[in-house]
PDB file of N, CA and C in Angstrom:
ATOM      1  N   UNK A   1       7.983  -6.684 -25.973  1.00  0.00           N
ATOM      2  CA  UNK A   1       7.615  -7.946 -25.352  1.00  0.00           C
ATOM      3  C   UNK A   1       6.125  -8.228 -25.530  1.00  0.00           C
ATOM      4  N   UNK A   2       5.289  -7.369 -25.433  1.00  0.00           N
ATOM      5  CA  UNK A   2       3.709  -7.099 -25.401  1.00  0.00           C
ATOM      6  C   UNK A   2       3.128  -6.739 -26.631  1.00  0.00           C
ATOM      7  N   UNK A   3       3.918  -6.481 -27.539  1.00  0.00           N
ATOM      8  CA  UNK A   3       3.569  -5.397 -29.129  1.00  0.00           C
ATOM      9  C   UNK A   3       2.648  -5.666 -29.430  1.00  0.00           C
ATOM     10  N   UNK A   4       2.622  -7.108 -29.634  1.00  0.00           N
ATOM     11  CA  UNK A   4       1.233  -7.375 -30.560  1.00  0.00           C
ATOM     12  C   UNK A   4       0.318  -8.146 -29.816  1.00  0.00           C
ATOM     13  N   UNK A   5       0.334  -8.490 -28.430  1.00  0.00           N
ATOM     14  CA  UNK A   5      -0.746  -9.297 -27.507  1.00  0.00           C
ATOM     15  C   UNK A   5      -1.821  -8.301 -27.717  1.00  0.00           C
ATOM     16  N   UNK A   6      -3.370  -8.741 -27.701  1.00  0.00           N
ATOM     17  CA  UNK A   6      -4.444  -8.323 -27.467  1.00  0.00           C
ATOM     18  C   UNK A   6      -4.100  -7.123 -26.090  1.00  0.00           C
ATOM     19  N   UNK A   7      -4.802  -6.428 -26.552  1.00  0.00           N
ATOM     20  CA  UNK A   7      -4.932  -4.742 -25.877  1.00  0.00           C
ATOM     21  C   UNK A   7      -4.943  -4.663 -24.832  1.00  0.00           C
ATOM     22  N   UNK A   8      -5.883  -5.474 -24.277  1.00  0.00           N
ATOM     23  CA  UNK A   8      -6.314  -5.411 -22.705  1.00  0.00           C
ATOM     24  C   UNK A   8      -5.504  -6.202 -21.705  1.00  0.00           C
ATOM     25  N   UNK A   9      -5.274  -6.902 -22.357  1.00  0.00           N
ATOM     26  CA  UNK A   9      -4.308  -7.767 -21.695  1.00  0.00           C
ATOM     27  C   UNK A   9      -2.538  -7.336 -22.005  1.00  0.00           C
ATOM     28  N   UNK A  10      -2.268  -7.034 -23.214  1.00  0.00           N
ATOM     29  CA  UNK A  10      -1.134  -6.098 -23.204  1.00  0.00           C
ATOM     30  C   UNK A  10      -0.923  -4.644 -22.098  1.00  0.00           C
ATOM     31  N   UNK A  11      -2.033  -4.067 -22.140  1.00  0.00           N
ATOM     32  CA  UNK A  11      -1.765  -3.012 -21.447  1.00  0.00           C
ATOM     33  C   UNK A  11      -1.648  -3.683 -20.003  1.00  0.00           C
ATOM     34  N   UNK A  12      -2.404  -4.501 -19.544  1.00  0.00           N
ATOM     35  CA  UNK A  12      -3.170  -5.055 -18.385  1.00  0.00           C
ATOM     36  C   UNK A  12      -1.215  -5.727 -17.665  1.00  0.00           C
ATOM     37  N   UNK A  13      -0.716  -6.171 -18.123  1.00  0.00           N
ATOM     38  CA  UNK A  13       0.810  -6.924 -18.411  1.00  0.00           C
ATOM     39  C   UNK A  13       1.739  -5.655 -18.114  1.00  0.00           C
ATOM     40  N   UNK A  14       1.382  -4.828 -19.187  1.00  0.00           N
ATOM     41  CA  UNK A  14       2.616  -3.518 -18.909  1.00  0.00           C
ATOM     42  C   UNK A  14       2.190  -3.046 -17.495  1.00  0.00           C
ATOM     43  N   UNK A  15       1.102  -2.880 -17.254  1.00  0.00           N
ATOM     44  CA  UNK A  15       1.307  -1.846 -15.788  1.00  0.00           C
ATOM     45  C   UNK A  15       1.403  -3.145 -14.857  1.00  0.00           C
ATOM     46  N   UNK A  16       1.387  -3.901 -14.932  1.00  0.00           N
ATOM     47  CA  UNK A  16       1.440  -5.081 -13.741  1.00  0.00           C
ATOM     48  C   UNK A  16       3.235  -4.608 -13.829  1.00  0.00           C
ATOM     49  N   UNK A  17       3.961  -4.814 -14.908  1.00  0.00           N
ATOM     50  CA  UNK A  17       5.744  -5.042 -14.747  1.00  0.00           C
ATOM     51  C   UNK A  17       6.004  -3.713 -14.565  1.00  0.00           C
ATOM     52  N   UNK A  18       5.173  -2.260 -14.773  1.00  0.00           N
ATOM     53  CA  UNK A  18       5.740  -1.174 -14.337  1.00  0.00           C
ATOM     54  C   UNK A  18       5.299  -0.864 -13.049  1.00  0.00           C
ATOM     55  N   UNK A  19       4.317  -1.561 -12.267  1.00  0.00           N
ATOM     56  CA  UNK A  19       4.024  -2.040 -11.064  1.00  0.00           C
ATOM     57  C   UNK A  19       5.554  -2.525  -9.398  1.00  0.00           C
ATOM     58  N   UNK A  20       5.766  -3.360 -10.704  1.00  0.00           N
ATOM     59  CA  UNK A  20       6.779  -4.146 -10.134  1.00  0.00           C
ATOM     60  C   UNK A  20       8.008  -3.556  -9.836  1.00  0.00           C
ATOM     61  N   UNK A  21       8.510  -2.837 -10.987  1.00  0.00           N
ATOM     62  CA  UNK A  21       9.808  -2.314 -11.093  1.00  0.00           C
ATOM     63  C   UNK A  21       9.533  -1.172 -10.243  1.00  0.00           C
ATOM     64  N   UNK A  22       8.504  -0.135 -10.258  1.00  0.00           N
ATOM     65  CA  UNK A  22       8.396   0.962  -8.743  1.00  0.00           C
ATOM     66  C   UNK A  22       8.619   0.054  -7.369  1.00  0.00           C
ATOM     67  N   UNK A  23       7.487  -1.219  -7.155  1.00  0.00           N
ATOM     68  CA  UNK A  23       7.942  -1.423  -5.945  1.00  0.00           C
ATOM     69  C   UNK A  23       9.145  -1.848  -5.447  1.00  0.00           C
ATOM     70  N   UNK A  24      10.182  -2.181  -6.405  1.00  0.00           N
ATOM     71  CA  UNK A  24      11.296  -2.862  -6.219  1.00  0.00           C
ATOM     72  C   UNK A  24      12.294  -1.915  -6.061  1.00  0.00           C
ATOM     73  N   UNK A  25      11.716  -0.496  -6.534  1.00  0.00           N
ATOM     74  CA  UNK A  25      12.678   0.647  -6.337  1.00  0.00           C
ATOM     75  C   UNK A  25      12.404   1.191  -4.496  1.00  0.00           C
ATOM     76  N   UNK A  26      11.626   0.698  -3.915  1.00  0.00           N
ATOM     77  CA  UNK A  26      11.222   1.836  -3.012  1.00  0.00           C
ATOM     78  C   UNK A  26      12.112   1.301  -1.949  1.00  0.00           C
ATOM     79  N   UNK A  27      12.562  -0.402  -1.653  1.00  0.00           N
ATOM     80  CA  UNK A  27      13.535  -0.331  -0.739  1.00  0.00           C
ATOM     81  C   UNK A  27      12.899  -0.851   0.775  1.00  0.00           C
ATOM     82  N   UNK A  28      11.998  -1.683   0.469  1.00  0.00           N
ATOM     83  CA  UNK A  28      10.846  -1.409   2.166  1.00  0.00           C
ATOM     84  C   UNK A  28      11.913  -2.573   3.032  1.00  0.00           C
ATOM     85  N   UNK A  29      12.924  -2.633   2.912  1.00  0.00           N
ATOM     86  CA  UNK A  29      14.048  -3.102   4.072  1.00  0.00           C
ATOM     87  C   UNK A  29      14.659  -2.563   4.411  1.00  0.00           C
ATOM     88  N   UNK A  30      15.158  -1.593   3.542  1.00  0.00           N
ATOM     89  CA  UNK A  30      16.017  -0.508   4.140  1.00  0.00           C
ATOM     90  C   UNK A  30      14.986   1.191   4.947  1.00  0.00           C
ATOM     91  N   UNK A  31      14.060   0.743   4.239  1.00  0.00           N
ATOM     92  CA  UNK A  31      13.036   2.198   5.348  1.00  0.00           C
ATOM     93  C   UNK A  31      13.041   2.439   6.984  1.00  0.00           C
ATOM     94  N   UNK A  32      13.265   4.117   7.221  1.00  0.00           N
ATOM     95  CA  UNK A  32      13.620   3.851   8.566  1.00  0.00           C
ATOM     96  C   UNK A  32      12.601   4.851   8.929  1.00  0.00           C
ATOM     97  N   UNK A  33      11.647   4.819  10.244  1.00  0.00           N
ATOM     98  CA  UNK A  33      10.720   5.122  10.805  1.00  0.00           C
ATOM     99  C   UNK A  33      11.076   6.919  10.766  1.00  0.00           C
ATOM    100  N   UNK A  34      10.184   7.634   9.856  1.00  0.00           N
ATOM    101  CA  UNK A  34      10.781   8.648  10.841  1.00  0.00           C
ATOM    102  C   UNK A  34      10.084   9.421  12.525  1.00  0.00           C
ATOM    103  N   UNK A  35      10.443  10.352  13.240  1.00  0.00           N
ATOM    104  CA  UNK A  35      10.330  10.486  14.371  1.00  0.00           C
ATOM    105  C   UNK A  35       9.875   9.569  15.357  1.00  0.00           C
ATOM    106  N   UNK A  36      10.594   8.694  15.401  1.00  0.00           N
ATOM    107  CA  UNK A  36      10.716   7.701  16.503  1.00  0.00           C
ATOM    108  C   UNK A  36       9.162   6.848  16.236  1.00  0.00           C
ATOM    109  N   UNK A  37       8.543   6.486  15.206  1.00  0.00           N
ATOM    110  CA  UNK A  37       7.425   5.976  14.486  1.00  0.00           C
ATOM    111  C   UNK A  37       7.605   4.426  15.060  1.00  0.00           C
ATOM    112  N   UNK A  38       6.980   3.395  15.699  1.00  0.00           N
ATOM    113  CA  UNK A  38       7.029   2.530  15.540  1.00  0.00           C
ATOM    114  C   UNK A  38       5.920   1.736  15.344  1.00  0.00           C
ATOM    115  N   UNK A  39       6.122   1.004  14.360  1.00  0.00           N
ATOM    116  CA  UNK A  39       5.432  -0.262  13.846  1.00  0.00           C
ATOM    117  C   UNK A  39       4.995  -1.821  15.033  1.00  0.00           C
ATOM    118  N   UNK A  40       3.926  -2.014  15.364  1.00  0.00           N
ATOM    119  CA  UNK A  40       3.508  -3.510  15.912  1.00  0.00           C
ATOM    120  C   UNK A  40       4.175  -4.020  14.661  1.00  0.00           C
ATOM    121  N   UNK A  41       4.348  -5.214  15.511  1.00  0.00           N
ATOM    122  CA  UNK A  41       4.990  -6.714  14.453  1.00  0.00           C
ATOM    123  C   UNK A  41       3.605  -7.789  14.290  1.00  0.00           C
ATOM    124  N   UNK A  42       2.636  -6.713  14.092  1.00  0.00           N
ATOM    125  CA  UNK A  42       1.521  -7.567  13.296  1.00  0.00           C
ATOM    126  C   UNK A  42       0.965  -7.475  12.072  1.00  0.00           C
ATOM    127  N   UNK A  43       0.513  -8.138  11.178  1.00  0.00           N
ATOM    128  CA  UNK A  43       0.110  -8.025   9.844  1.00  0.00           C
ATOM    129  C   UNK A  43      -0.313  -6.241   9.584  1.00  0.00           C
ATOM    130  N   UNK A  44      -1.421  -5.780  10.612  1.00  0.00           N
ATOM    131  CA  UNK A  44      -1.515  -4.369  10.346  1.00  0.00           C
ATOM    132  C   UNK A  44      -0.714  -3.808  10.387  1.00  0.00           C
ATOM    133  N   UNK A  45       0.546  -4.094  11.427  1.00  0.00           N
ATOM    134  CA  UNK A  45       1.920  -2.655  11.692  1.00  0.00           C
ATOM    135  C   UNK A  45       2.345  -3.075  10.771  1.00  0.00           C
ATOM    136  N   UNK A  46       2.613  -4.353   9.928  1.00  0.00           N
ATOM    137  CA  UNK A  46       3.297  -4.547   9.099  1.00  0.00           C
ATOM    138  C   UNK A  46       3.267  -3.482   7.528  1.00  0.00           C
ATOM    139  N   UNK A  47       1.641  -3.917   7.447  1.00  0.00           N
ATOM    140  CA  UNK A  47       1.352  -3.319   6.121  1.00  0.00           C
ATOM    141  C   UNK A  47       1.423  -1.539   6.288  1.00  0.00           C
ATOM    142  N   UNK A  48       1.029  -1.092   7.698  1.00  0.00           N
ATOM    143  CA  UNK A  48       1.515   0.457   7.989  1.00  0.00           C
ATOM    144  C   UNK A  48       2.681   0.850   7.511  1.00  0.00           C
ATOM    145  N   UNK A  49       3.544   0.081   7.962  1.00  0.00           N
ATOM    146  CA  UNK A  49       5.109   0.215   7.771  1.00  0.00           C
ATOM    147  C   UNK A  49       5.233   0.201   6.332  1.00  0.00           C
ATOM    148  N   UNK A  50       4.722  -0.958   5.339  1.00  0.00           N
ATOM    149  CA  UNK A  50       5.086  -0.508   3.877  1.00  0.00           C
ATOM    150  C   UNK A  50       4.222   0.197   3.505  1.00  0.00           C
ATOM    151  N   UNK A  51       2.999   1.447   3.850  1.00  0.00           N
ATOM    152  CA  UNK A  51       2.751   2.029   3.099  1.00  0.00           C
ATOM    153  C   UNK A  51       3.340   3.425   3.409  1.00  0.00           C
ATOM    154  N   UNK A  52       4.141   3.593   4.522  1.00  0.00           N
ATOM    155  CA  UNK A  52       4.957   4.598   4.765  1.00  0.00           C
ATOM    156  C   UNK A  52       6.052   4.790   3.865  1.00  0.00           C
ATOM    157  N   UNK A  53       6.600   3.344   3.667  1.00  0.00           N
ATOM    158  CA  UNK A  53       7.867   2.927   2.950  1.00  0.00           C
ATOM    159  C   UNK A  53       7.540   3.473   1.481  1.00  0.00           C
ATOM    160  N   UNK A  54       6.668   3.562   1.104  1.00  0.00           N
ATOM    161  CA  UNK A  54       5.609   3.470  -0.105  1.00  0.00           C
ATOM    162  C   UNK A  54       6.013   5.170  -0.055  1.00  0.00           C
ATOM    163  N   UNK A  55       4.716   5.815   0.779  1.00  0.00           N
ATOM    164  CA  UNK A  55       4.816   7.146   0.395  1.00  0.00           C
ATOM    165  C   UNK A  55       6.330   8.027   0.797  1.00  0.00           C
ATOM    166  N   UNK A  56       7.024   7.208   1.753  1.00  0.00           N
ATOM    167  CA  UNK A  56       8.274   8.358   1.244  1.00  0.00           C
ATOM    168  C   UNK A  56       9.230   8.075   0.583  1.00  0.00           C
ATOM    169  N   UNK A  57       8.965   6.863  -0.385  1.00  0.00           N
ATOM    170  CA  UNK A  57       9.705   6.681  -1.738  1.00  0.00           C
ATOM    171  C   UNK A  57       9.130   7.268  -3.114  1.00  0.00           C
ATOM    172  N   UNK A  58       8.057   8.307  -2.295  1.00  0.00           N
ATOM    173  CA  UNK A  58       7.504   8.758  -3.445  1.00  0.00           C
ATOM    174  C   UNK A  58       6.760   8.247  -4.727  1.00  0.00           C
ATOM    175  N   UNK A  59       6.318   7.387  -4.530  1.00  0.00           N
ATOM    176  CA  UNK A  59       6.154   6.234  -5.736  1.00  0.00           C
ATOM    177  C   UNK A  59       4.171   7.373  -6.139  1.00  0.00           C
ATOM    178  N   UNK A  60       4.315   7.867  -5.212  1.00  0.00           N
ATOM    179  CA  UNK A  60       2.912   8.757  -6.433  1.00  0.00           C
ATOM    180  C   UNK A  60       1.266   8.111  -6.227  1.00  0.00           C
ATOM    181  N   UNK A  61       1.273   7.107  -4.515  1.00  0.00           N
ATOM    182  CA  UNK A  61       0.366   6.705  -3.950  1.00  0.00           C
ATOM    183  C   UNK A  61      -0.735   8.092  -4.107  1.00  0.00           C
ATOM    184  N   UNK A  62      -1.966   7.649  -4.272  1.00  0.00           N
ATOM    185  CA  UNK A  62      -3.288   8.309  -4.454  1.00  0.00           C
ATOM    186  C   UNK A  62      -3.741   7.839  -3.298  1.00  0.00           C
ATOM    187  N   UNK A  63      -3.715   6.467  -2.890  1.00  0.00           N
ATOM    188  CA  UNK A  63      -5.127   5.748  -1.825  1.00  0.00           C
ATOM    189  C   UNK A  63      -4.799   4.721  -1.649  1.00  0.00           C
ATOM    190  N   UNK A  64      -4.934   4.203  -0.372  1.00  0.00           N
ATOM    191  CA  UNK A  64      -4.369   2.962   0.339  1.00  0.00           C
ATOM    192  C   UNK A  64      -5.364   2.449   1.098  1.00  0.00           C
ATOM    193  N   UNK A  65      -5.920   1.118   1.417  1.00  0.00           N
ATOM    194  CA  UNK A  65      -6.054   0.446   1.748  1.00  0.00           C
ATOM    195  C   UNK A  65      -5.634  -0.801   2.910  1.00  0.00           C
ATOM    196  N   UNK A  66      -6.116  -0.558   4.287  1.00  0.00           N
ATOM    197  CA  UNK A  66      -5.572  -1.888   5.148  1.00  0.00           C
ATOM    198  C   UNK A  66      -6.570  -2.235   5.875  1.00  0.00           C
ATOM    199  N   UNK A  67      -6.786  -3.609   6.018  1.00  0.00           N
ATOM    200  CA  UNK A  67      -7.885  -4.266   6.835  1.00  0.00           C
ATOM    201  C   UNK A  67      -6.619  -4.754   7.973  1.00  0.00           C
ATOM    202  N   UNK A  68      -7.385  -4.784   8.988  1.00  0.00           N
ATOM    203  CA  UNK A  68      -6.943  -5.225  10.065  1.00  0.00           C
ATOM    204  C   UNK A  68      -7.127  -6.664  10.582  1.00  0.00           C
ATOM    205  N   UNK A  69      -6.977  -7.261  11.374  1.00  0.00           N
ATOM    206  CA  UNK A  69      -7.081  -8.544  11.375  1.00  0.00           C
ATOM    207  C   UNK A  69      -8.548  -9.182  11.686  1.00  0.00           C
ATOM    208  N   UNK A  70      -9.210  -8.064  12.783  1.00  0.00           N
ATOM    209  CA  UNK A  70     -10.944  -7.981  12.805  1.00  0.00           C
ATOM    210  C   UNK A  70     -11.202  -7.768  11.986  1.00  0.00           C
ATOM    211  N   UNK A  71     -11.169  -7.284  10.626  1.00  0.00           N
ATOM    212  CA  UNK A  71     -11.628  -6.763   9.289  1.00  0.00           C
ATOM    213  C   UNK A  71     -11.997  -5.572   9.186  1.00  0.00           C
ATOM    214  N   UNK A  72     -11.949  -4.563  10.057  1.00  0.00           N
ATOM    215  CA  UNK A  72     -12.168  -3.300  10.024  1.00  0.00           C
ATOM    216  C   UNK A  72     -11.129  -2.708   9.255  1.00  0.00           C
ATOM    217  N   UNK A  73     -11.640  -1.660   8.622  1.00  0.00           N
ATOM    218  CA  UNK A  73     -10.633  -0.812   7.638  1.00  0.00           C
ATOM    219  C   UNK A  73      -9.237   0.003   8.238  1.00  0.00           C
ATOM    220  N   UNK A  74      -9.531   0.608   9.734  1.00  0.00           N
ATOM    221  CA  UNK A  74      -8.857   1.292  10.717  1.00  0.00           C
ATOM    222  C   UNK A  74      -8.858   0.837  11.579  1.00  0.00           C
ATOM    223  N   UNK A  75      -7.704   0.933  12.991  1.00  0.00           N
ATOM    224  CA  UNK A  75      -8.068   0.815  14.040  1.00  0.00           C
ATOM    225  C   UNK A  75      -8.999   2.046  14.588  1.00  0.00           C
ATOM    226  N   UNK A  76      -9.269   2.967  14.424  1.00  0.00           N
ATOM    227  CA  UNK A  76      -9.676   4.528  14.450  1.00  0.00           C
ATOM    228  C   UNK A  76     -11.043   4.706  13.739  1.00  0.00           C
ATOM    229  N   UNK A  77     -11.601   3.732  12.842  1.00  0.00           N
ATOM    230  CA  UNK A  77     -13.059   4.014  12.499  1.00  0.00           C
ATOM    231  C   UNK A  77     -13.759   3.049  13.174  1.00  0.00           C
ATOM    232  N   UNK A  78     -15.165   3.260  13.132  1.00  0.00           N
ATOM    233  CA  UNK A  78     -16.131   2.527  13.462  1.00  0.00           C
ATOM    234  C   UNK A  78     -17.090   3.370  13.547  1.00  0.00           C
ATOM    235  N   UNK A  79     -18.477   2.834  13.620  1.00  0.00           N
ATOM    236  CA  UNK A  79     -20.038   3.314  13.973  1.00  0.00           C
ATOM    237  C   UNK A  79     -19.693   3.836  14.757  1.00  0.00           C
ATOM    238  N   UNK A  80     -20.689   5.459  14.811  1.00  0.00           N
ATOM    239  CA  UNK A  80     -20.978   6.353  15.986  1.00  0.00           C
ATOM    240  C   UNK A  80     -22.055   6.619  15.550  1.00  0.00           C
ATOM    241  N   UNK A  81     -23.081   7.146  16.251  1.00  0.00           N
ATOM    242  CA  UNK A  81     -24.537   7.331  16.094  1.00  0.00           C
ATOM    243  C   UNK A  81     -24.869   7.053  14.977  1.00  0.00           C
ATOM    244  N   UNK A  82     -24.756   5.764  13.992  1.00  0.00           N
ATOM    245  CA  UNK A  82     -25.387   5.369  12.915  1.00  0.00           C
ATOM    246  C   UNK A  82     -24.708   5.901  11.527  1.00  0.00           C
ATOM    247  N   UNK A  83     -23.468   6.819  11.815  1.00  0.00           N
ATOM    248  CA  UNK A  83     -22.849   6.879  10.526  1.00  0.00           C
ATOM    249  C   UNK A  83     -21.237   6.571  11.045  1.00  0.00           C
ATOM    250  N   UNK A  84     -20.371   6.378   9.658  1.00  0.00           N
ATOM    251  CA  UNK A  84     -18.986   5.820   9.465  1.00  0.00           C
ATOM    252  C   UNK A  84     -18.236   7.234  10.113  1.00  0.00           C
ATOM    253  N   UNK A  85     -17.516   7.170  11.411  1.00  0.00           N
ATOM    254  CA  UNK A  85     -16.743   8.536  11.693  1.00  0.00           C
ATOM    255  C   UNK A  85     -15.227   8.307  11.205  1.00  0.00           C
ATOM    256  N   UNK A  86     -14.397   9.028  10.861  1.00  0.00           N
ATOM    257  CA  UNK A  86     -13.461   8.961  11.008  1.00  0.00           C
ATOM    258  C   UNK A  86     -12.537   8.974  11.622  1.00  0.00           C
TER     259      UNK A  86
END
């Protein structure tokens, strides 16, 4: 489909559709909390919930990313005496 498109953009195309076809394998409707785990029904519990869905479909997550609706990265980080705690 890609053979002969320019490189960067060929490759750039293939991992976008091999992108696609993992997330479409992982199922994030049918994922079920395990040990009694529950998710808020807000944009953050939301995106919690699919990156759970994510790592126990195994899909081979390295590093994730969620802003919260204040824009903080965590509910759990923030400034303490002048550096980022965890």
């Amino acid at each position: 489909m890609f053979a002969g498109g320019w490189a960067p953009v060929r490759d750039s195309a293939k991992d976008a559709l091999r992108t696609v076809n993992l997330l479409k394998a992982i199922g994030f409707s049918q994922y079920v909390p395990a040990n009694g785990a529950v998710y808020p029904q807000t944009d953050f519990g939301k995106g919690l919930r699919a990156l759970a869905a994510i790592i126990k479909g195994d899909a081979g997550l390295e590093a994730a990313h969620l802003t919260s609706a204040d824009g903080t990265r965590t509910p759990t980080r923030g400034r303490r005496r002048g550096r980022c705690t965890p």
